[in-house]
C-alpha atoms as a PDB file:
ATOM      1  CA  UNK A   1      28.646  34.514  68.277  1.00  0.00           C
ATOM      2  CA  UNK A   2      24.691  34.494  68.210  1.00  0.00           C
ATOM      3  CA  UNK A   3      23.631  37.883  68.168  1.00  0.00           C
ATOM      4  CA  UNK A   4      20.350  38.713  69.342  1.00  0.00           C
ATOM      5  CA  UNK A   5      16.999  39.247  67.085  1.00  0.00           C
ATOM      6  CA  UNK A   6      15.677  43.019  66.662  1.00  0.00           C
ATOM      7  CA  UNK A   7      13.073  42.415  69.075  1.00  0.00           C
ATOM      8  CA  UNK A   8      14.487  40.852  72.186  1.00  0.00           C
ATOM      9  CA  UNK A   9      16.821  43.637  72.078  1.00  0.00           C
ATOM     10  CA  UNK A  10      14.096  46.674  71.501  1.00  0.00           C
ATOM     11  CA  UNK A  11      12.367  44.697  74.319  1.00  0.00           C
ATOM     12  CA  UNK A  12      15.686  44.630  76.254  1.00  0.00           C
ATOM     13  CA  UNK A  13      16.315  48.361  75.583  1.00  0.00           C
ATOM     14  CA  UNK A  14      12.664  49.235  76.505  1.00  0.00           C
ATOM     15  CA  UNK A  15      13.095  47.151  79.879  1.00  0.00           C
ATOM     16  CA  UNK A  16      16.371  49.336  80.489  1.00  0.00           C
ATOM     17  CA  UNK A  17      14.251  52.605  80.051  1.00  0.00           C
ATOM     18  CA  UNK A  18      11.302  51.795  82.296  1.00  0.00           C
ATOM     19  CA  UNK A  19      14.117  50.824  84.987  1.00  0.00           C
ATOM     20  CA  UNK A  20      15.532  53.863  84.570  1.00  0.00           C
ATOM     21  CA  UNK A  21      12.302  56.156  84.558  1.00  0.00           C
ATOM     22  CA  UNK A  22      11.524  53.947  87.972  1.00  0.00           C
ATOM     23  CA  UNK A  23      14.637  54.824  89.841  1.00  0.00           C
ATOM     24  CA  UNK A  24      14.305  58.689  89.270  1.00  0.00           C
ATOM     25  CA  UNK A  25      10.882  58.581  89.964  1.00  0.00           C
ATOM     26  CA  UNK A  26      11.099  56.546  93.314  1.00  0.00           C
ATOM     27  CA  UNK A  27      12.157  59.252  96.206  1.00  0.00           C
ATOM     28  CA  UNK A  28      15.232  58.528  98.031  1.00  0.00           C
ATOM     29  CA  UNK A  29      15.674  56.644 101.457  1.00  0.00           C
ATOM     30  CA  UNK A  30      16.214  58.894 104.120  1.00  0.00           C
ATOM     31  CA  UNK A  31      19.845  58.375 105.510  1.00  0.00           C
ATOM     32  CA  UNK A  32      20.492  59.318 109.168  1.00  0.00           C
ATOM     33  CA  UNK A  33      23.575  61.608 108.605  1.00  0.00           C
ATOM     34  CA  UNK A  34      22.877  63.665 105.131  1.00  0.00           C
ATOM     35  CA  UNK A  35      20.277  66.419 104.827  1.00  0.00           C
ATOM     36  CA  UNK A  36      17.587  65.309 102.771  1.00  0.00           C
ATOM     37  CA  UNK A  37      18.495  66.853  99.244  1.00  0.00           C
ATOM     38  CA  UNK A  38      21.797  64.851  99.251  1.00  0.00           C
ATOM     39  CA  UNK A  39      21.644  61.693  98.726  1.00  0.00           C
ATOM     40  CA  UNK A  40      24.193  59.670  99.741  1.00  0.00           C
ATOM     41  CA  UNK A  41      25.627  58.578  96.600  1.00  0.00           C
ATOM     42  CA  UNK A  42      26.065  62.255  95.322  1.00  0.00           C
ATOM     43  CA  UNK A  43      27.905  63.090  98.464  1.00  0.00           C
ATOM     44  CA  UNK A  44      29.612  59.791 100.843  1.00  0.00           C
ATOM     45  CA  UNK A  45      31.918  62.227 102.264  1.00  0.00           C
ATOM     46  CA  UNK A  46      29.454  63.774 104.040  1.00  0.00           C
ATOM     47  CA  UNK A  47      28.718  60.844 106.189  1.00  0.00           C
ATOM     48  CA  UNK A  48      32.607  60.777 106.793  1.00  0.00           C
ATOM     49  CA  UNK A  49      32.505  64.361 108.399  1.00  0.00           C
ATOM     50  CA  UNK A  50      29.380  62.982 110.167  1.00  0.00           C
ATOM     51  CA  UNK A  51      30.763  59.995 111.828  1.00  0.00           C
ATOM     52  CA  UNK A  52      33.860  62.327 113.174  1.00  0.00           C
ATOM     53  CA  UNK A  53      31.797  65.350 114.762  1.00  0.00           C
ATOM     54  CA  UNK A  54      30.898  66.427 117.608  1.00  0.00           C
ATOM     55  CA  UNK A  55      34.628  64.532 118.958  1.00  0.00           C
ATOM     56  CA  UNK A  56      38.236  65.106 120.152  1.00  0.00           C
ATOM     57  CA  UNK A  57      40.354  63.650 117.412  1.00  0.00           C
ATOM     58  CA  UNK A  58      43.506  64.324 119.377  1.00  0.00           C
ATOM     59  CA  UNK A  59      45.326  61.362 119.231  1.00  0.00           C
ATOM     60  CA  UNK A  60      44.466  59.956 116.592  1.00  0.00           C
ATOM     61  CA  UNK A  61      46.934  59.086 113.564  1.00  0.00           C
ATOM     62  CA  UNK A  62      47.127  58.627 110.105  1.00  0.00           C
ATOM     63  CA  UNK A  63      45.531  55.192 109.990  1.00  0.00           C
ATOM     64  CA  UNK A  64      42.416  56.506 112.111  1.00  0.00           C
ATOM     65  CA  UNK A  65      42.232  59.739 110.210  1.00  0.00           C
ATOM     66  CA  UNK A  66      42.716  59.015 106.397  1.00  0.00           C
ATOM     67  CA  UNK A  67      39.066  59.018 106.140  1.00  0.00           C
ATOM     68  CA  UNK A  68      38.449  62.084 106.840  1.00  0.00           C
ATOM     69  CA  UNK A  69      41.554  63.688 105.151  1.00  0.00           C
ATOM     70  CA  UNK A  70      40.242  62.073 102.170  1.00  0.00           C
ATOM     71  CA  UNK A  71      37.211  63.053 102.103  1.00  0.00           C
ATOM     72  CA  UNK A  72      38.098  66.602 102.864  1.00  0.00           C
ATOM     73  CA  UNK A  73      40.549  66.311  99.889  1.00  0.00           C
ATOM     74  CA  UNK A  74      37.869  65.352  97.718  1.00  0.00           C
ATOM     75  CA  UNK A  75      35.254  68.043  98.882  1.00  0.00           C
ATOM     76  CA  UNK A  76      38.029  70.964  98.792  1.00  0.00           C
ATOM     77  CA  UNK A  77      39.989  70.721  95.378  1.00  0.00           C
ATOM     78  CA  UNK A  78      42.111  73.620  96.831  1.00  0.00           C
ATOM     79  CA  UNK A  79      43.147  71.377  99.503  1.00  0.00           C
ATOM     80  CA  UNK A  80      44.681  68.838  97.639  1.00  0.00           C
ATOM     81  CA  UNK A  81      46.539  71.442  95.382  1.00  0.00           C
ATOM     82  CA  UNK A  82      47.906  72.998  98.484  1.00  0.00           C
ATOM     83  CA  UNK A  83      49.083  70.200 100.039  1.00  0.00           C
ATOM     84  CA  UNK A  84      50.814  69.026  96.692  1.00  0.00           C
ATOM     85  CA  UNK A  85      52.619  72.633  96.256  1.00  0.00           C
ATOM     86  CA  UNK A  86      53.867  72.077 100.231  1.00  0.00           C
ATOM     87  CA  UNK A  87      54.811  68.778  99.945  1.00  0.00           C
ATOM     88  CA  UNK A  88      57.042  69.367  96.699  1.00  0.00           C
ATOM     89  CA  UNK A  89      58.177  72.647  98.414  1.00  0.00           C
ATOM     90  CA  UNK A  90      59.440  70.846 100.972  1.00  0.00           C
ATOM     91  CA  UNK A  91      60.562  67.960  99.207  1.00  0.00           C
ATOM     92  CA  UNK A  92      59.030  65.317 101.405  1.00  0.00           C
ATOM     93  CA  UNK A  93      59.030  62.233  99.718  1.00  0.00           C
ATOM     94  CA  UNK A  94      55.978  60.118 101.451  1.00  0.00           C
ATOM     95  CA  UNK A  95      52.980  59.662 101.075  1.00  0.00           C
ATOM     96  CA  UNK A  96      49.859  62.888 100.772  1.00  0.00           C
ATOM     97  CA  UNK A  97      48.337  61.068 103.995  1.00  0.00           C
ATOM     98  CA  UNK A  98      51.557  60.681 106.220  1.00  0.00           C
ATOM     99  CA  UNK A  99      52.756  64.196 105.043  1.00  0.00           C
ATOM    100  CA  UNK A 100      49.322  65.887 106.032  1.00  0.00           C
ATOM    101  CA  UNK A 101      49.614  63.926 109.027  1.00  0.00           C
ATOM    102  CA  UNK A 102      53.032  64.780 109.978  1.00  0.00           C
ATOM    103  CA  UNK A 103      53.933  68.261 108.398  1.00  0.00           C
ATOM    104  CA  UNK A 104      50.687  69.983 108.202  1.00  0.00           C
ATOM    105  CA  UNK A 105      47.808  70.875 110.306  1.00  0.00           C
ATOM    106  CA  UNK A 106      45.003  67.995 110.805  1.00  0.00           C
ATOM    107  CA  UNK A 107      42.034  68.077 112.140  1.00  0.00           C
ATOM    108  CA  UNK A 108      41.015  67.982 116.011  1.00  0.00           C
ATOM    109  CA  UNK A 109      37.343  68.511 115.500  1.00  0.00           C
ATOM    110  CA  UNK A 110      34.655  68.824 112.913  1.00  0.00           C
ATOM    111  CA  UNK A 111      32.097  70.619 114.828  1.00  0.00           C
ATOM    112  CA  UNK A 112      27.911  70.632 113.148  1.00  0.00           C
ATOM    113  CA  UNK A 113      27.975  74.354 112.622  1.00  0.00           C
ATOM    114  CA  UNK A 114      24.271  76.586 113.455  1.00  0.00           C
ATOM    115  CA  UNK A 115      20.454  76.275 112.236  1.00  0.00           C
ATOM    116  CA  UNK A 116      22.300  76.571 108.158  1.00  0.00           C
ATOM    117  CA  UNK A 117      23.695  73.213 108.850  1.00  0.00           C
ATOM    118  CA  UNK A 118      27.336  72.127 107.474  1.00  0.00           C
ATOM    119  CA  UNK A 119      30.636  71.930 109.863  1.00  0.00           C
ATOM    120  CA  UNK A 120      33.223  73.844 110.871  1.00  0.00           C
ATOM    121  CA  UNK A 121      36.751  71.765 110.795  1.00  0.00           C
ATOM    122  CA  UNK A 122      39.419  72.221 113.280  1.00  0.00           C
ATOM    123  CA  UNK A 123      42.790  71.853 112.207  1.00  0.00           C
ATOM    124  CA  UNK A 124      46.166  71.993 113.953  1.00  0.00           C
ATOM    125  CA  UNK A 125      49.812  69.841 114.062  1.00  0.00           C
ATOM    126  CA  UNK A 126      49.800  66.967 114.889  1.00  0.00           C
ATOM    127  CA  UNK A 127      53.018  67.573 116.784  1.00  0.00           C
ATOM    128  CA  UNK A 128      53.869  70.764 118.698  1.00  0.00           C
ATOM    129  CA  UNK A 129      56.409  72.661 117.074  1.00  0.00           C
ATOM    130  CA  UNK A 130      59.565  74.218 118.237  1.00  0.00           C
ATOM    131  CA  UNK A 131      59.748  77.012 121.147  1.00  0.00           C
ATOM    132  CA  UNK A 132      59.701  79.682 120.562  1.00  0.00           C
ATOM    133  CA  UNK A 133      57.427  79.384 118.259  1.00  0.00           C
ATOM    134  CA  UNK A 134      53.298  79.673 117.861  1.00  0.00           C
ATOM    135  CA  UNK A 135      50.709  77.318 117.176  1.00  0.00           C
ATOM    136  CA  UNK A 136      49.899  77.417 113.065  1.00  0.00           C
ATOM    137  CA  UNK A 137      45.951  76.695 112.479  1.00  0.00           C
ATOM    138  CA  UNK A 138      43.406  75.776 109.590  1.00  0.00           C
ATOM    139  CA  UNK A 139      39.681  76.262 109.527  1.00  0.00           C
ATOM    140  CA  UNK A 140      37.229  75.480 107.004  1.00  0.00           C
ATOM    141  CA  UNK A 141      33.416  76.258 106.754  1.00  0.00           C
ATOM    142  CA  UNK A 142      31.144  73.824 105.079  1.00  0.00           C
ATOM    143  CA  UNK A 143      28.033  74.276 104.170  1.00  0.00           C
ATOM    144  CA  UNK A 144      25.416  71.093 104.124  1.00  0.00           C
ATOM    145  CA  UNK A 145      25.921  69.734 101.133  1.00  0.00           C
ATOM    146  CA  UNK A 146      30.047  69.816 101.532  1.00  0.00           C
ATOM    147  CA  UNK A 147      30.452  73.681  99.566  1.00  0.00           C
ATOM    148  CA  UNK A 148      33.778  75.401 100.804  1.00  0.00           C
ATOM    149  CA  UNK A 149      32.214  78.723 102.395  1.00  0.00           C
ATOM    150  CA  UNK A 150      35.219  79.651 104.264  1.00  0.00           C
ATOM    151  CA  UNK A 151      38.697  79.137 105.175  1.00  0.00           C
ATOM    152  CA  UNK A 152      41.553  80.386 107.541  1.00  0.00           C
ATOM    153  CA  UNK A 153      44.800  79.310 108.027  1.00  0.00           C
ATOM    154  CA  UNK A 154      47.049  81.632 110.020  1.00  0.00           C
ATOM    155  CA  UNK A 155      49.571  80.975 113.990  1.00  0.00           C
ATOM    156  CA  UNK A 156      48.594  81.880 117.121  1.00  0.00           C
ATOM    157  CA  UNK A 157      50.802  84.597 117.403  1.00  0.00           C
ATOM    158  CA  UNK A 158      54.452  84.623 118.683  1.00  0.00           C
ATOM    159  CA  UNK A 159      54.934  82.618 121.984  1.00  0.00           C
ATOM    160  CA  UNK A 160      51.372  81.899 122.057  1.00  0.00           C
ATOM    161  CA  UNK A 161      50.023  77.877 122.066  1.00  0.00           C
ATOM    162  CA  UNK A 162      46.885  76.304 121.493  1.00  0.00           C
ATOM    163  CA  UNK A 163      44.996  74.674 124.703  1.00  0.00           C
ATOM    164  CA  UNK A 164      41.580  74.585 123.555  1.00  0.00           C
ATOM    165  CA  UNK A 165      39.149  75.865 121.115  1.00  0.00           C
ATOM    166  CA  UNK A 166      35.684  75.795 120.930  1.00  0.00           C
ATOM    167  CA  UNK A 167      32.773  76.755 118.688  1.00  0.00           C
ATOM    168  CA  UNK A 168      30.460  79.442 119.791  1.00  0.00           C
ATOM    169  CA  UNK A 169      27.022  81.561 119.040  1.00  0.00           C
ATOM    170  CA  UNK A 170      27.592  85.251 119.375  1.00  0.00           C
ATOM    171  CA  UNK A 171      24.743  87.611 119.241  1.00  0.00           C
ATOM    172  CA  UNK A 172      24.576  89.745 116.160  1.00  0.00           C
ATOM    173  CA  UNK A 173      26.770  87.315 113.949  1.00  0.00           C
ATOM    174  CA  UNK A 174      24.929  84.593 112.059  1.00  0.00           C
ATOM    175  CA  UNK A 175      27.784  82.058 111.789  1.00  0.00           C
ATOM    176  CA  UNK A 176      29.115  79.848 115.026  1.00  0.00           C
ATOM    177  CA  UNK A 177      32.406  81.797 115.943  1.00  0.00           C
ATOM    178  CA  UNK A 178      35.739  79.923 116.780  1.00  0.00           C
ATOM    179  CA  UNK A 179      37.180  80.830 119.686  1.00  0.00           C
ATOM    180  CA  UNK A 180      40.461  79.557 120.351  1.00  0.00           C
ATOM    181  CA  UNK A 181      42.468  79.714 124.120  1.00  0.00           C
ATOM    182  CA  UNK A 182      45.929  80.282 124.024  1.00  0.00           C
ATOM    183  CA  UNK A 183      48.896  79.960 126.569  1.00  0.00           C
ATOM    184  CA  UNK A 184      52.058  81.718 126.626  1.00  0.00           C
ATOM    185  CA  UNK A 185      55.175  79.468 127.477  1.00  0.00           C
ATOM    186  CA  UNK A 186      56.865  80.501 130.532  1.00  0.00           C
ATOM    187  CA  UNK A 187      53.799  81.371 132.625  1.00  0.00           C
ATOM    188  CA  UNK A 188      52.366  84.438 130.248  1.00  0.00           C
ATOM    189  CA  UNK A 189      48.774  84.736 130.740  1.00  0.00           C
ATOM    190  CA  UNK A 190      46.360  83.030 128.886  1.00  0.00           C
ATOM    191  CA  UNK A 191      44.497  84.944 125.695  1.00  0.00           C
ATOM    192  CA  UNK A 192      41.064  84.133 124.073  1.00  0.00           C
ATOM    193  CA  UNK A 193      40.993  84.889 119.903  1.00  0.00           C
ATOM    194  CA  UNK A 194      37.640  85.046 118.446  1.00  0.00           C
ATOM    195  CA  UNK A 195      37.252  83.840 114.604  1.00  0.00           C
ATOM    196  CA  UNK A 196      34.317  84.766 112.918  1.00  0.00           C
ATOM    197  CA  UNK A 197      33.349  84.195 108.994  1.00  0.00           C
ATOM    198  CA  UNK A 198      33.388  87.230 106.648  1.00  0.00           C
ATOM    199  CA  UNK A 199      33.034  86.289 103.364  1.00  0.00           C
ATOM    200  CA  UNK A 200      35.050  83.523 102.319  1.00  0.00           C
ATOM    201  CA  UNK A 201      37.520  83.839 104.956  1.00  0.00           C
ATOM    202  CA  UNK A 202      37.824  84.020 108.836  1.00  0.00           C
ATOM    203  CA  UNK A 203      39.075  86.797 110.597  1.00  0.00           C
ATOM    204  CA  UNK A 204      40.095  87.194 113.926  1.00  0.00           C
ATOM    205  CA  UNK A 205      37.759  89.846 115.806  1.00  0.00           C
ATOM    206  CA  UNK A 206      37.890  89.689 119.316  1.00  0.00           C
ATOM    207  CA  UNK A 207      41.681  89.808 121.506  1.00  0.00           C
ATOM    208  CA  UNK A 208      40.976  89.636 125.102  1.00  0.00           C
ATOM    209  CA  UNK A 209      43.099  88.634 128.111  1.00  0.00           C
ATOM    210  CA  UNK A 210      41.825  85.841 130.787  1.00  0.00           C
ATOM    211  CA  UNK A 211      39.818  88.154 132.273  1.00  0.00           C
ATOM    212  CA  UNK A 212      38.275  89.034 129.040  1.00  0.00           C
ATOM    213  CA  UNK A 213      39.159  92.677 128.528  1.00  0.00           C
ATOM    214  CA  UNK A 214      40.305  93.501 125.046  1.00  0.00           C
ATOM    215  CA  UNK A 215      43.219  93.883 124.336  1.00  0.00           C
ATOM    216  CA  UNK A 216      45.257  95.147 120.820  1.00  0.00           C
ATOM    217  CA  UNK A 217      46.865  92.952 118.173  1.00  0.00           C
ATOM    218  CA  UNK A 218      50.242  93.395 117.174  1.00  0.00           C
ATOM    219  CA  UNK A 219      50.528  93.571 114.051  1.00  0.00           C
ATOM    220  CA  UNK A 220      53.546  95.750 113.645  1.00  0.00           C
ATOM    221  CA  UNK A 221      54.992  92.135 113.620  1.00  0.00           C
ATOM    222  CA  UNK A 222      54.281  89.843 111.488  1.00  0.00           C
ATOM    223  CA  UNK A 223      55.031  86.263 113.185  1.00  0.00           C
ATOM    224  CA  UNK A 224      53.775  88.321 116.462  1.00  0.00           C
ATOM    225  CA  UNK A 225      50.306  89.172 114.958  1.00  0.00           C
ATOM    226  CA  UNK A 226      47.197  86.693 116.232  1.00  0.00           C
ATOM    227  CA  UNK A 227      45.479  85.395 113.221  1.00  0.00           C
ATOM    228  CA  UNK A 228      45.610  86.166 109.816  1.00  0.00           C
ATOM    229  CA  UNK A 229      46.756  89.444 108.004  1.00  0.00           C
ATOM    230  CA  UNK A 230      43.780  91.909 107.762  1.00  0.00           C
ATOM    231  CA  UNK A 231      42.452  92.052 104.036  1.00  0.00           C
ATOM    232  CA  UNK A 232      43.787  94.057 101.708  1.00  0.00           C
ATOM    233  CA  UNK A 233      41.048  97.321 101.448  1.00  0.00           C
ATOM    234  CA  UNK A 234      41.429 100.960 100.892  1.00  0.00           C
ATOM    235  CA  UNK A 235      40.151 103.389 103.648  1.00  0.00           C
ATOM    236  CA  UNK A 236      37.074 103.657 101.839  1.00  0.00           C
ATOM    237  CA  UNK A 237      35.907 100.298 102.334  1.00  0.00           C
ATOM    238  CA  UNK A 238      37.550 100.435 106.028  1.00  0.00           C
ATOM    239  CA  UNK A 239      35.102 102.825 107.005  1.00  0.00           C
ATOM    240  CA  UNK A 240      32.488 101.194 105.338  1.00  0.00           C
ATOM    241  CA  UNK A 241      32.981  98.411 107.571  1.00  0.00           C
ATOM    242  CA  UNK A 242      33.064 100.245 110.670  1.00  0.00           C
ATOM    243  CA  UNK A 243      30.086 102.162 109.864  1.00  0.00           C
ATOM    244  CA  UNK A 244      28.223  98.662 108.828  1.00  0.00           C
ATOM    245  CA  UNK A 245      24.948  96.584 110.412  1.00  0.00           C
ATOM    246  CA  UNK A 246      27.180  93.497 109.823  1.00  0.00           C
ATOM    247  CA  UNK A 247      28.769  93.219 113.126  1.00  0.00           C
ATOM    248  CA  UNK A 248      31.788  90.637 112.236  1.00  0.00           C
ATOM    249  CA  UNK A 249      33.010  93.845 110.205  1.00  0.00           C
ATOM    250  CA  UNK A 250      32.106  96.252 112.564  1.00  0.00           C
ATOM    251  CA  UNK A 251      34.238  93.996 115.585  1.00  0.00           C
ATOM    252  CA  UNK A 252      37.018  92.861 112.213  1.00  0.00           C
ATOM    253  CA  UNK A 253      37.685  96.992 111.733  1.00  0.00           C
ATOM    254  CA  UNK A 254      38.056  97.812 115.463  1.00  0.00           C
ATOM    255  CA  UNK A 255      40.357  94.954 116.074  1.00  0.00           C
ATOM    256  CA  UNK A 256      42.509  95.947 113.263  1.00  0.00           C
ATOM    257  CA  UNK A 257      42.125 100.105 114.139  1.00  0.00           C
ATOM    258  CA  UNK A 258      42.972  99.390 117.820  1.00  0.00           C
ATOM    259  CA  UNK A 259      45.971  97.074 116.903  1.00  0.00           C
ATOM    260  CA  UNK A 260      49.403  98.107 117.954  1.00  0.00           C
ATOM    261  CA  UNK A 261      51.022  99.205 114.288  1.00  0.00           C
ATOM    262  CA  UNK A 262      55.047  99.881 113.007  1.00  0.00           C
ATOM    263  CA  UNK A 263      55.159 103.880 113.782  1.00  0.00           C
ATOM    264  CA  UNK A 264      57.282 105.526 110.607  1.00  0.00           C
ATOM    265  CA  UNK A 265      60.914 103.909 110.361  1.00  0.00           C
ATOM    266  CA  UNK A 266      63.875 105.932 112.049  1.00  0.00           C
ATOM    267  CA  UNK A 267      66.811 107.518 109.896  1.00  0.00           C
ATOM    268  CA  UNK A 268      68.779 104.585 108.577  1.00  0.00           C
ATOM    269  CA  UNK A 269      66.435 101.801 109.236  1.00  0.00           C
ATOM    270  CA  UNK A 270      65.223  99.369 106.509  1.00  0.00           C
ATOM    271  CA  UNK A 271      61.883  97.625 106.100  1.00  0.00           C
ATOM    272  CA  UNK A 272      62.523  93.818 106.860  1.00  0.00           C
ATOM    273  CA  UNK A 273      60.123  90.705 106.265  1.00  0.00           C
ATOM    274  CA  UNK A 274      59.300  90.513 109.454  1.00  0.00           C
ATOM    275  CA  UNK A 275      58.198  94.161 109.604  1.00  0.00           C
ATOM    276  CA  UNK A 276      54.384  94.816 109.082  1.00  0.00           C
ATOM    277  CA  UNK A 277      54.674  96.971 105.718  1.00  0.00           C
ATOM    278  CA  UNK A 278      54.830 100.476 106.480  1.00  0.00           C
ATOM    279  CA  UNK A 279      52.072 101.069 104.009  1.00  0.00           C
ATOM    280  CA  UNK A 280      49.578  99.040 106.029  1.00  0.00           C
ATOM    281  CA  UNK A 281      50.700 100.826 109.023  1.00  0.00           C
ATOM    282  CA  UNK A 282      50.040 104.021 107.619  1.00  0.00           C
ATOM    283  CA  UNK A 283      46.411 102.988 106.478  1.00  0.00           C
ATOM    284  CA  UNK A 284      45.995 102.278 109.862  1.00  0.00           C
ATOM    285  CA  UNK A 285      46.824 105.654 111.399  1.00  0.00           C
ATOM    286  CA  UNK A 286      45.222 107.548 107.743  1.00  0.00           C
ATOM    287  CA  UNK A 287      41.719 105.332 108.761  1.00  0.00           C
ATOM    288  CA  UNK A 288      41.850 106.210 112.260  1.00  0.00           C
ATOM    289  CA  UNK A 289      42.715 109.943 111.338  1.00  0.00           C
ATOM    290  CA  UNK A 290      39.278 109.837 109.418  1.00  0.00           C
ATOM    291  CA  UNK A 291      36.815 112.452 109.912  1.00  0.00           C
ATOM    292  CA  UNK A 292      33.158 109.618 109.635  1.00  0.00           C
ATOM    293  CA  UNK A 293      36.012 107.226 111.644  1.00  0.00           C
ATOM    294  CA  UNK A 294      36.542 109.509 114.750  1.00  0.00           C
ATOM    295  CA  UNK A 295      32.716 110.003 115.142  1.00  0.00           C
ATOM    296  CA  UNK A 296      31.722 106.532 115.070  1.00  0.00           C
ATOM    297  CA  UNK A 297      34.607 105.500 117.442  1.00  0.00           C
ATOM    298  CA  UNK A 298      33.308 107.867 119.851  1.00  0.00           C
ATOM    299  CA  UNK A 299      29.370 106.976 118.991  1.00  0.00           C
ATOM    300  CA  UNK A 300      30.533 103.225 120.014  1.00  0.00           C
ATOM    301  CA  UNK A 301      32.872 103.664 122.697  1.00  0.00           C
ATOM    302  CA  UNK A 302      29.855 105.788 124.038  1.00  0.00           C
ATOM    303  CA  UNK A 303      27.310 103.737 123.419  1.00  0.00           C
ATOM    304  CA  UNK A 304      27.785 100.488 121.952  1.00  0.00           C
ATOM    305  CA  UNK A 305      27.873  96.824 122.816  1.00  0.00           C
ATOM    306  CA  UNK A 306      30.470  96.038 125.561  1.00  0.00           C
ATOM    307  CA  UNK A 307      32.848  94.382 122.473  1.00  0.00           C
ATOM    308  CA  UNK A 308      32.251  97.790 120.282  1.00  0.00           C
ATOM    309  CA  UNK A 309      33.409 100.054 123.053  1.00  0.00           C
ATOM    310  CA  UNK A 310      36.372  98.368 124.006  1.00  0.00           C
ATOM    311  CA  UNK A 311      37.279  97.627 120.540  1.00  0.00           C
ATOM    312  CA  UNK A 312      36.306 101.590 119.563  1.00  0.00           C
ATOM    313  CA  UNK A 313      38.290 102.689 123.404  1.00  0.00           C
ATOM    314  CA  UNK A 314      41.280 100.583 121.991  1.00  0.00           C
ATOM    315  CA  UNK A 315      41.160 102.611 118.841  1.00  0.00           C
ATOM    316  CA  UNK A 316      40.462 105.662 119.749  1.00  0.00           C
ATOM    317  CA  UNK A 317      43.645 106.001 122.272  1.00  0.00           C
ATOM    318  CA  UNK A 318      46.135 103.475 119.728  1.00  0.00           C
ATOM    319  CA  UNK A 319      49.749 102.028 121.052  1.00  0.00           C
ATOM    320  CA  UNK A 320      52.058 101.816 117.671  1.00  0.00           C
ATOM    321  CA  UNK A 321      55.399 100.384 118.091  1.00  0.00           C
ATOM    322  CA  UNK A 322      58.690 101.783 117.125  1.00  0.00           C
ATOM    323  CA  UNK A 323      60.964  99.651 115.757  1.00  0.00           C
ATOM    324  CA  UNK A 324      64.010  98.586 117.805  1.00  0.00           C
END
């Protein structure tokens, strides 16, 4: 083999700098679906999300929608792990895509989400499950350049089915809220949930009836409970919330406060799984019982926004639930 002479390959090598020095200092070309810090190399899946926003992705199966599940596999590590642990739980043996498809929730929209840019993505089955039963969905924030910011995945609540859901602006919260419509088989009447982002997860703080009064969440049980469980916190950091200027927590603590809770177990009766824990119910009534709690209830069922005083009226005369 001839090898080259010292200088055509320092010339070579000097050719192959300048190129590079070129390329980094020549400014991208704008692309019509990425902000402009990302350029589309760094971040193709972005483009993905793009091209399926703003639509109704009922409908559409695994063929039309690998895609996307791909690329939201790729931009959420946890994703992928999850859906490895539930497919191995389960002990499907197909394919990641079909058992996303056909076991899991998958996405119905991914909506642009406020001024901050990113998307908000919709999940539910595929297929409708068993009755009775509830509807089990996923949401996941991402910010503009694909960052997980968020995520929820919790039912409906007992007897309760999704018909629609929709993303919302609500005054006083800085993130798009998800508000999801419900339907209770057998003629029940129809229930709006309200989803906002605190912190790195979604919490459900609004319950309200068609003719949107507010109603309480039960959570003294568990598969009848809308959304997820509340977050584990001390009555401290309760109270901290209700007193706060961040009005997702504010709306979070009222929801959970004016919820219907497990009132103490009868002689002879056992905590079961589908029992809220009596702890958490007791945290409820302690919280409530507070002192700084009592006086803001009262300040915001007086005088706050319409949501704060029905939340704060709801807590302020609670409904617990004795076991059967």
């Amino acid at each position: 083999m001839v090898r080259p002479s010292r200088p055509v390959t320092a010339l070579f090598m000097l050719l192959g700098n300048l190129a590079v020095l070129w390329v980094a200092a020549t400014p991208p070309i704008p692309h019509p679906y990425l902000p402009a810090e990302v350029a589309p190399s760094e971040r193709p899946e972005l483009a993905v999300l793009q091209r399926f926003s703003e639509r109704d992705l009922r409908g559409i199966r695994e063929r039309g929608l690998r895609p996307l599940l791909v690329a939201l596999r790729t931009l959420d590590p946890e994703r992928l792990i999850v859906l490895l642990a539930e497919q191995r739980r389960l002990g499907y043996d197909m394919t990641l895509t079909d058992f996303e498809v056909e076991v899991l929730p998958t996405p119905r929209y991914v909506w642009p989400s406020g001024p901050s840019g990113g998307w908000v993505v919709f999940e539910r089955p595929y297929t409708s499950g068993g009755h009775p039963g509830s509807t089990e969905l996923r949401l996941t924030r991402l910010d503009a350049r694909g960052g997980v910011q968020a995520r929820g995945w919790f039912t409906t609540g007992w007897r309760r089915y999704l018909e629609s859901a929709r993303l919302e602006t609500v005054a006083g919260i800085p993130d798009p809220v998800v508000v999801v419509r419900t339907a209770e088989d057998g003629g029940g009447e129809p229930e709006r949930q309200w989803y906002a982002k605190v912190d790195d997860r979604y919490d459900l703080v609004r319950l309200e009836q068609e003719d949107g009064a507010a109603v309480g969440n039960g959570y003294w049980l568990n598969h009848g409970r809308c959304g997820p469980p509340p977050p584990h916190q001390s009555a401290d950091d309760w109270e901290a919330d209700l007193t706060s200027t961040d009005r997702a927590r504010v709306l979070r603590a009222l929801v959970w406060l004016g919820g219907h809770h497990l009132l103490p177990l009868q002689p002879g009766q056992q905590q079961r799984n589908d029992m809220e824990d009596a702890r958490d119910a007791e945290l409820a009534r302690a919280v409530r019982a507070r002192t700084g709690v009592v006086a803001r209830l009262r300040e915001l069922a007086a005088s706050g926004e319409a949501w704060e005083r029905e939340g704060a009226r709801l807590a302020l005369s609670p409904k617990d639930v004795r076991w059967f």
